[in-house]
Protein backbone atom coordinates (compact mmCIF):
# COMPACT_ATOMS: atom_id res chain seq x y z
CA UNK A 1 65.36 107.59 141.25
CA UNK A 2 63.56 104.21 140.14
CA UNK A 3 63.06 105.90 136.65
CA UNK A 4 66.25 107.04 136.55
CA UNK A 5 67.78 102.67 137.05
CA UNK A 6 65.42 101.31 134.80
CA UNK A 7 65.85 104.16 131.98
CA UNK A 8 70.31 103.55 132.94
CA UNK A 9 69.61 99.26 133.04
CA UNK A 10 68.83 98.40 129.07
CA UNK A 11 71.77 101.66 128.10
CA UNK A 12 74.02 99.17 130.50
CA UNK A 13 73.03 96.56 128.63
CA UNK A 14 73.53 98.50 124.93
CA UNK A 15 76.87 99.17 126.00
CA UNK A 16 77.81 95.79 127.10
CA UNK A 17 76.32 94.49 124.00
CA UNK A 18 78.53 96.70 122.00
CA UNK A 19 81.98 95.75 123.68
CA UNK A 20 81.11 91.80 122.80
CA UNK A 21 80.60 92.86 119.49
CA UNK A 22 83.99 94.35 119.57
CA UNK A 23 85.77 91.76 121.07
CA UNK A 24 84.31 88.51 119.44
CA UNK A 25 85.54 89.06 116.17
CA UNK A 26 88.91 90.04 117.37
CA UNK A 27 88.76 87.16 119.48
CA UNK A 28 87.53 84.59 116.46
CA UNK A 29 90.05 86.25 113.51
CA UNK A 30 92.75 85.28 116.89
CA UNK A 31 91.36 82.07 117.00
CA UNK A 32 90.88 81.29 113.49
CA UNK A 33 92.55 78.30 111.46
CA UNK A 34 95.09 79.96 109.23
CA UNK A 35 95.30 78.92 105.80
CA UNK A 36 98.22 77.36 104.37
CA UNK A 37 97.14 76.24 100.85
CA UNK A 38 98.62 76.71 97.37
CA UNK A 39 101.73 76.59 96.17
CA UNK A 40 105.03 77.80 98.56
CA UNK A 41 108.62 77.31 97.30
CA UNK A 42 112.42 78.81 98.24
CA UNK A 43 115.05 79.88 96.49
CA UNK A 44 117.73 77.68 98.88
CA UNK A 45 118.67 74.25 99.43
CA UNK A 46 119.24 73.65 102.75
CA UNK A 47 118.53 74.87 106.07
CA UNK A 48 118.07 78.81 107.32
CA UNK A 49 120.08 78.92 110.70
CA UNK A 50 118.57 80.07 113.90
CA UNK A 51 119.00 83.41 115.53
CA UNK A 52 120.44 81.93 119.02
CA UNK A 53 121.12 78.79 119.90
CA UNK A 54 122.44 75.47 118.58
CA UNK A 55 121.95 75.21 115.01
CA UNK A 56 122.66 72.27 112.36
CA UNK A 57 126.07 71.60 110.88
CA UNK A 58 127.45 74.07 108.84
CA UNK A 59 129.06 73.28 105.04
CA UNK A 60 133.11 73.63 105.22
CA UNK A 61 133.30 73.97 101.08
CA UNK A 62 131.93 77.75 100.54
CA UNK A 63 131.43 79.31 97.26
CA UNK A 64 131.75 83.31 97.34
CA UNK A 65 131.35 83.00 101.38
CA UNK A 66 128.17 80.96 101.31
CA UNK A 67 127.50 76.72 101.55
CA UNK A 68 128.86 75.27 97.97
CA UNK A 69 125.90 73.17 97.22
CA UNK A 70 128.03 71.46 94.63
CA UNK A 71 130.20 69.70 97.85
CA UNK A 72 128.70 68.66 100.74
CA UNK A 73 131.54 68.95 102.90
CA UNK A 74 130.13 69.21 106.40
CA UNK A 75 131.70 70.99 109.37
CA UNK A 76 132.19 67.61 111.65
CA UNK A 77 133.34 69.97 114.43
CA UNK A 78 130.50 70.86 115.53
CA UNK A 79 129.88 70.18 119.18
CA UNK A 80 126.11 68.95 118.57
CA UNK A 81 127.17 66.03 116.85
CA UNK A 82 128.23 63.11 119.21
CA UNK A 83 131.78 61.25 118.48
CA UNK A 84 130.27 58.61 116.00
CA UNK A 85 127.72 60.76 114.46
CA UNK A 86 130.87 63.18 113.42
CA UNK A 87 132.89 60.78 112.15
CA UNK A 88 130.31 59.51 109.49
CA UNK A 89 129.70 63.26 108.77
CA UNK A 90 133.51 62.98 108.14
CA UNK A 91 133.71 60.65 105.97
CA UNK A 92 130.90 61.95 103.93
CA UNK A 93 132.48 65.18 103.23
CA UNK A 94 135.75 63.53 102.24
CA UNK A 95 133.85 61.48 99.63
CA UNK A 96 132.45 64.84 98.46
CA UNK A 97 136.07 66.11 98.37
CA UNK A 98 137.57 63.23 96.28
CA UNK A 99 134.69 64.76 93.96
CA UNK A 100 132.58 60.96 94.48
CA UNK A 101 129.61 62.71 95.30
CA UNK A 102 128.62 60.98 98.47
CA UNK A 103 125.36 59.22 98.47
CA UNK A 104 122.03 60.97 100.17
CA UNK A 105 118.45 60.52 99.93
CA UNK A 106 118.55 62.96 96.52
CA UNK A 107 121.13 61.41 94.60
CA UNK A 108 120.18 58.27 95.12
CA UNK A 109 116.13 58.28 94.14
CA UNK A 110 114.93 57.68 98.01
CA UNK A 111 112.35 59.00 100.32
CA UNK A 112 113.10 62.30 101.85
CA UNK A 113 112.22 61.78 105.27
CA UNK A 114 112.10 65.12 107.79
CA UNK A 115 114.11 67.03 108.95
CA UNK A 116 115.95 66.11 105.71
CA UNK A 117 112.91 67.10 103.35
CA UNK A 118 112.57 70.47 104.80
CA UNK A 119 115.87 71.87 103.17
CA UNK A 120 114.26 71.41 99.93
CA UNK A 121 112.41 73.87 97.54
CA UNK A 122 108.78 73.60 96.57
CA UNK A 123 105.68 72.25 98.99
CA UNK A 124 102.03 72.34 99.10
CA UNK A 125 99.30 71.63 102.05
CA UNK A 126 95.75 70.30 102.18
CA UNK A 127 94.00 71.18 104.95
CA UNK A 128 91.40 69.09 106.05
CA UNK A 129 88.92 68.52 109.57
CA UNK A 130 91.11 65.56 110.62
CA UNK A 131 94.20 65.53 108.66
CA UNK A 132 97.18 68.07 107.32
CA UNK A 133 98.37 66.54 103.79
CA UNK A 134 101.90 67.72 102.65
CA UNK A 135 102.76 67.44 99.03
CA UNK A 136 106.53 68.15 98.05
CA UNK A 137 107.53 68.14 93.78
CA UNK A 138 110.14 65.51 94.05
CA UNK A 139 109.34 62.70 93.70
CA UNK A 140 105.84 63.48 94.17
CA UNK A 141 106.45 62.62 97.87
CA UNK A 142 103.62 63.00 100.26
CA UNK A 143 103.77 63.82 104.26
CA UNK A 144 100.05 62.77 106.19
CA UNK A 145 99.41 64.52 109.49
CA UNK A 146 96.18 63.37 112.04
CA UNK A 147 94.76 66.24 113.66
CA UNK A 148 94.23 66.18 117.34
CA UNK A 149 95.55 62.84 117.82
CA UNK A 150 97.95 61.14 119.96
CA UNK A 151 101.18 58.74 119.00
CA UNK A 152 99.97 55.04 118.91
CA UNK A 153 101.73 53.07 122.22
CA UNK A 154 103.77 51.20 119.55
CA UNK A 155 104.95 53.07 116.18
CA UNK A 156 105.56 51.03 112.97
CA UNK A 157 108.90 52.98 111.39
CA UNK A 158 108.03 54.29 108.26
CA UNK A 159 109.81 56.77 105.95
CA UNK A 160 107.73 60.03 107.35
CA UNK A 161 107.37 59.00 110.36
CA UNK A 162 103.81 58.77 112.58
CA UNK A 163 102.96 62.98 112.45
CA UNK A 164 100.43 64.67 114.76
CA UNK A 165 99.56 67.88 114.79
CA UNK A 166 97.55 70.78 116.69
CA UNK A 167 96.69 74.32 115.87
CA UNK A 168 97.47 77.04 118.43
CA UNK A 169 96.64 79.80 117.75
CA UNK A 170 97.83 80.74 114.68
CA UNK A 171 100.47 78.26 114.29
CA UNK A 172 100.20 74.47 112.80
CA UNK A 173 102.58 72.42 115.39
CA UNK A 174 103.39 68.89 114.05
CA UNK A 175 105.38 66.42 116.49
CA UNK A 176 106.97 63.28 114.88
CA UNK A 177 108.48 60.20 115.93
CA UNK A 178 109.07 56.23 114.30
CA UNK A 179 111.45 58.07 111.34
CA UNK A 180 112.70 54.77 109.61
CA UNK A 181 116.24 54.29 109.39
CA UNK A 182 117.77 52.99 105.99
CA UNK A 183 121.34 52.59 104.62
CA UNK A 184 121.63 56.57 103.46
CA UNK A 185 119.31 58.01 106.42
CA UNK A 186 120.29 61.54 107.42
CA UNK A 187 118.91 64.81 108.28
CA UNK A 188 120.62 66.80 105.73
CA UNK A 189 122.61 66.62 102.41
CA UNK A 190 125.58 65.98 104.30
CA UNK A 191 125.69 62.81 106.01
CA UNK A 192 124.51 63.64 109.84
CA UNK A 193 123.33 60.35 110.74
CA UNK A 194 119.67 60.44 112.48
CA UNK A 195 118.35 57.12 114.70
CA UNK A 196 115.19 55.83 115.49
CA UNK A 197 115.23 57.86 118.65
CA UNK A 198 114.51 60.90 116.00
CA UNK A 199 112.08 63.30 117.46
CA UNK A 200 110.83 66.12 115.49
CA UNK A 201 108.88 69.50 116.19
CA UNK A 202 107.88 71.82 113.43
CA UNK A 203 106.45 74.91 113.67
CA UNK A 204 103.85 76.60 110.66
CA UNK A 205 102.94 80.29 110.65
CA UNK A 206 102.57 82.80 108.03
CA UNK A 207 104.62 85.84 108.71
CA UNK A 208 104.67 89.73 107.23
CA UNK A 209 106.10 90.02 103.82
CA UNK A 210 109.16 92.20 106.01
CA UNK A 211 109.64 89.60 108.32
CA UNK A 212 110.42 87.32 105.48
CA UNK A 213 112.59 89.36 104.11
CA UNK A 214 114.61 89.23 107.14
CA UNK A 215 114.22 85.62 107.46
CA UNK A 216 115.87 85.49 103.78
CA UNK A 217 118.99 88.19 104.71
CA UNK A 218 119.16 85.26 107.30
CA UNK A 219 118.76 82.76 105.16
CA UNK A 220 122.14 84.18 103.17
CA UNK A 221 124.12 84.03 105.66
CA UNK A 222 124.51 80.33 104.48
CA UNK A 223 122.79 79.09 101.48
CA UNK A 224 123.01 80.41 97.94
CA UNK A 225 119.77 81.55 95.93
CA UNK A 226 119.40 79.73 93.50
CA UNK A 227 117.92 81.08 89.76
CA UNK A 228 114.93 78.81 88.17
CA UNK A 229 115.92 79.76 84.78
CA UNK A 230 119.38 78.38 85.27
CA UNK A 231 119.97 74.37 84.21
CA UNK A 232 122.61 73.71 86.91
CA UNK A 233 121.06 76.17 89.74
CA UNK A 234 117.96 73.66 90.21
CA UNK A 235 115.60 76.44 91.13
CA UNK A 236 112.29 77.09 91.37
CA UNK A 237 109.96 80.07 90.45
CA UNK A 238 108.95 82.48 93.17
CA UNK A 239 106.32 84.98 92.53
CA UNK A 240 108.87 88.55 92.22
CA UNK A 241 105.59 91.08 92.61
CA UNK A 242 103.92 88.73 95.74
CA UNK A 243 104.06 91.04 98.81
CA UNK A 244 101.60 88.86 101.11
CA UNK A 245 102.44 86.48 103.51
CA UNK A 246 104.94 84.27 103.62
CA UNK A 247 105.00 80.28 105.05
CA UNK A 248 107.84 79.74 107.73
CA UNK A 249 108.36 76.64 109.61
CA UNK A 250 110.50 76.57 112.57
CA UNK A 251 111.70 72.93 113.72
CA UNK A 252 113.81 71.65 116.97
CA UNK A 253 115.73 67.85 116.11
CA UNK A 254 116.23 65.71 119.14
CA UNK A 255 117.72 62.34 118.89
CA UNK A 256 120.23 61.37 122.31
CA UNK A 257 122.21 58.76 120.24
CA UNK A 258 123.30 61.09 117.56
CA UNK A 259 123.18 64.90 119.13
CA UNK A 260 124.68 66.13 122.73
CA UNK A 261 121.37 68.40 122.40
CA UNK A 262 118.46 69.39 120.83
CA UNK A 263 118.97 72.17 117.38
CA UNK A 264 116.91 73.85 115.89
CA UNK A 265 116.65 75.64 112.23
CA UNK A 266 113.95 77.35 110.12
CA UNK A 267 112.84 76.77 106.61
CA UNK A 268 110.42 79.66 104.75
CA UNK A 269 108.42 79.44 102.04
CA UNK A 270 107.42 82.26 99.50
CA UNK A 271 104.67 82.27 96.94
CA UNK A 272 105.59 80.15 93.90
CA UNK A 273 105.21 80.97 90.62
CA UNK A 274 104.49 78.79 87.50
CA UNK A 275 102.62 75.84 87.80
CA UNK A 276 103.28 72.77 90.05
CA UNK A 277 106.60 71.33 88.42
CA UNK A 278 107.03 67.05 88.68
CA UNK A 279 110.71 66.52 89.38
CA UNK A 280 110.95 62.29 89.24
CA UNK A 281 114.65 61.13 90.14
CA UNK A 282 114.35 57.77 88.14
CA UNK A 283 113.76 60.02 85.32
CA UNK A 284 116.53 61.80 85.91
CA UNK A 285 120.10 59.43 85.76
CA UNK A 286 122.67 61.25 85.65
CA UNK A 287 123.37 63.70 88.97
CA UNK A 288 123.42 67.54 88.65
CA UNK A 289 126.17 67.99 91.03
CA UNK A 290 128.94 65.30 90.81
CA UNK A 291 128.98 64.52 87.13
CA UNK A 292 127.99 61.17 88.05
CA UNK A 293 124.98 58.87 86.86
CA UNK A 294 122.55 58.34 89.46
CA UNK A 295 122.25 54.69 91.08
CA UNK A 296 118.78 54.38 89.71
CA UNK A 297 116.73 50.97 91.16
CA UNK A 298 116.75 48.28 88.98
CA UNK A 299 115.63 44.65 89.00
CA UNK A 300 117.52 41.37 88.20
CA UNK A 301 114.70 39.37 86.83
CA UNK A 302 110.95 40.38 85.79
CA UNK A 303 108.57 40.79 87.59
CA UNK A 304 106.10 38.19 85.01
């Protein structure tokens, strides 16, 4: 019998052996940092609403049943948005209506800060140990995230915001607070105010090629795809024969003083195609939507 346990003792260990093999390299691929590099873009401006809950405003002026990106006329109903905060989304859209084109962070050559930046169409991330860099092609504006960090006791507003992020798993989650506030501040194209009690959650995780196809049925439902090859459809190019992964970012907006509670609303990202396009707005006067020339910066005096 004591030949028989030490002949059974190193097969115990052989089999043991063999199940760690098989489960360590399920468990690191689980565990591993996914990566989000290169070059993502959508065919939409604006947000993809959620499957369930409270969502962001909706546009009232539709083209062919979907949001008329040519009017921002948002739906100022909405029960998320607190009295004030509807009536400036009010008088937006009846600016838009008077065809005035109502002023936002676009037309008028400003920084895009998020939520507001996240409707828009083409975005790139560097990965690095201790920081997540976020390119976008307007404006060449840039988005800096510190890894494993924490919010300083006392945040200095500035037009991104003070970003932190954390992998879980397989998902990038960035938290941000101290969004400056400026005369045309607002989390979408259509005048929804935002305050400095902005909070922001986002979401990254690379999805099936199917699931993003669902997520752009969904998409659909509200916002018009836009062609890159058209001059007033302000696309860009997405790769047509790219069945990989694609780049979806789910968000949740809290801010007390403008919203009766927190929404939430998803923006994806497909492989782009072409190479990385600069769109400047102060090279750009005269607005694609309203007819209108764009109130471009300028100076009274020199500057020598």
């Amino acid at each position: 019998m004591g030949q028989s346990i030490s002949h059974a003792k190193p097969q115990a260990m052989i089999m043991l052996a063999s199940v760690a093999m098989l489960v360590l390299p399920a468990a690191a691929a689980e565990n591993a940092i996914p990566d989000f590099s290169g070059l993502w873009a959508r065919p939409y401006i604006g947000f993809e609403p959620p499957l369930s809950g409270p969502g962001p405003v909706t546009n009232r002026s539709r083209l062919l049943g979907q949001s008329n990106i040519n009017q921002f006329v948002r739906d100022y109903t909405n029960p998320i948005l607190k009295p004030q905060a509807a009536e400036i989304v009010k008088k937006h859209g009846e600016l838009e209506l008077k065809g005035l084109g109502a002023p936002n962070p676009s037309n008028q050559c400003l920084p895009m800060s998020p939520p507001y930046i996240l409707q828009r169409q083409e975005m790139q991330m560097l990965q690095q140990k201790d920081q997540i860099t976020i390119l976008y092609n307007e404006d060449q504006q840039v988005r800096r995230v510190r890894l494993n960090a924490r919010h300083p006791q006392h945040v200095i507003p500035s037009w991104s915001g003070d970003s932190i992020g954390r992998y879980e798993g397989q998902t990038l989650v960035i938290d941000t607070i101290g969004i400056k506030v400026g005369p045309h501040s607002m989390v979408d194209s259509y005048g929804t105010p935002q305050s400095e009690a902005l909070h922001l959650v986002e979401h990254y995780r690379l999805i099936d090629y199917d699931a993003a196809v669902v997520a752009a049925h969904n998409s659909e439902r509200e916002n018009r795809r836009l062609l890159a090859d058209s001059n007033a459809g302000n696309g860009v190019g997405i790769d047509p024969d790219y069945k990989g992964k694609a780049l979806q970012v789910q968000f949740t907006v809290e801010d007390e003083k403008i919203f009766t509670t927190p929404w939430s609303a998803t923006t994806t990202y497909w492989r782009a195609s072409g190479d990385w396009v600069e769109r400047v707005c102060a090279e750009n006067t005269q607005d694609y939507y309203a007819g209108l020339n764009t109130a471009i910066p300028m100076a009274k005096k020199p500057d020598f």
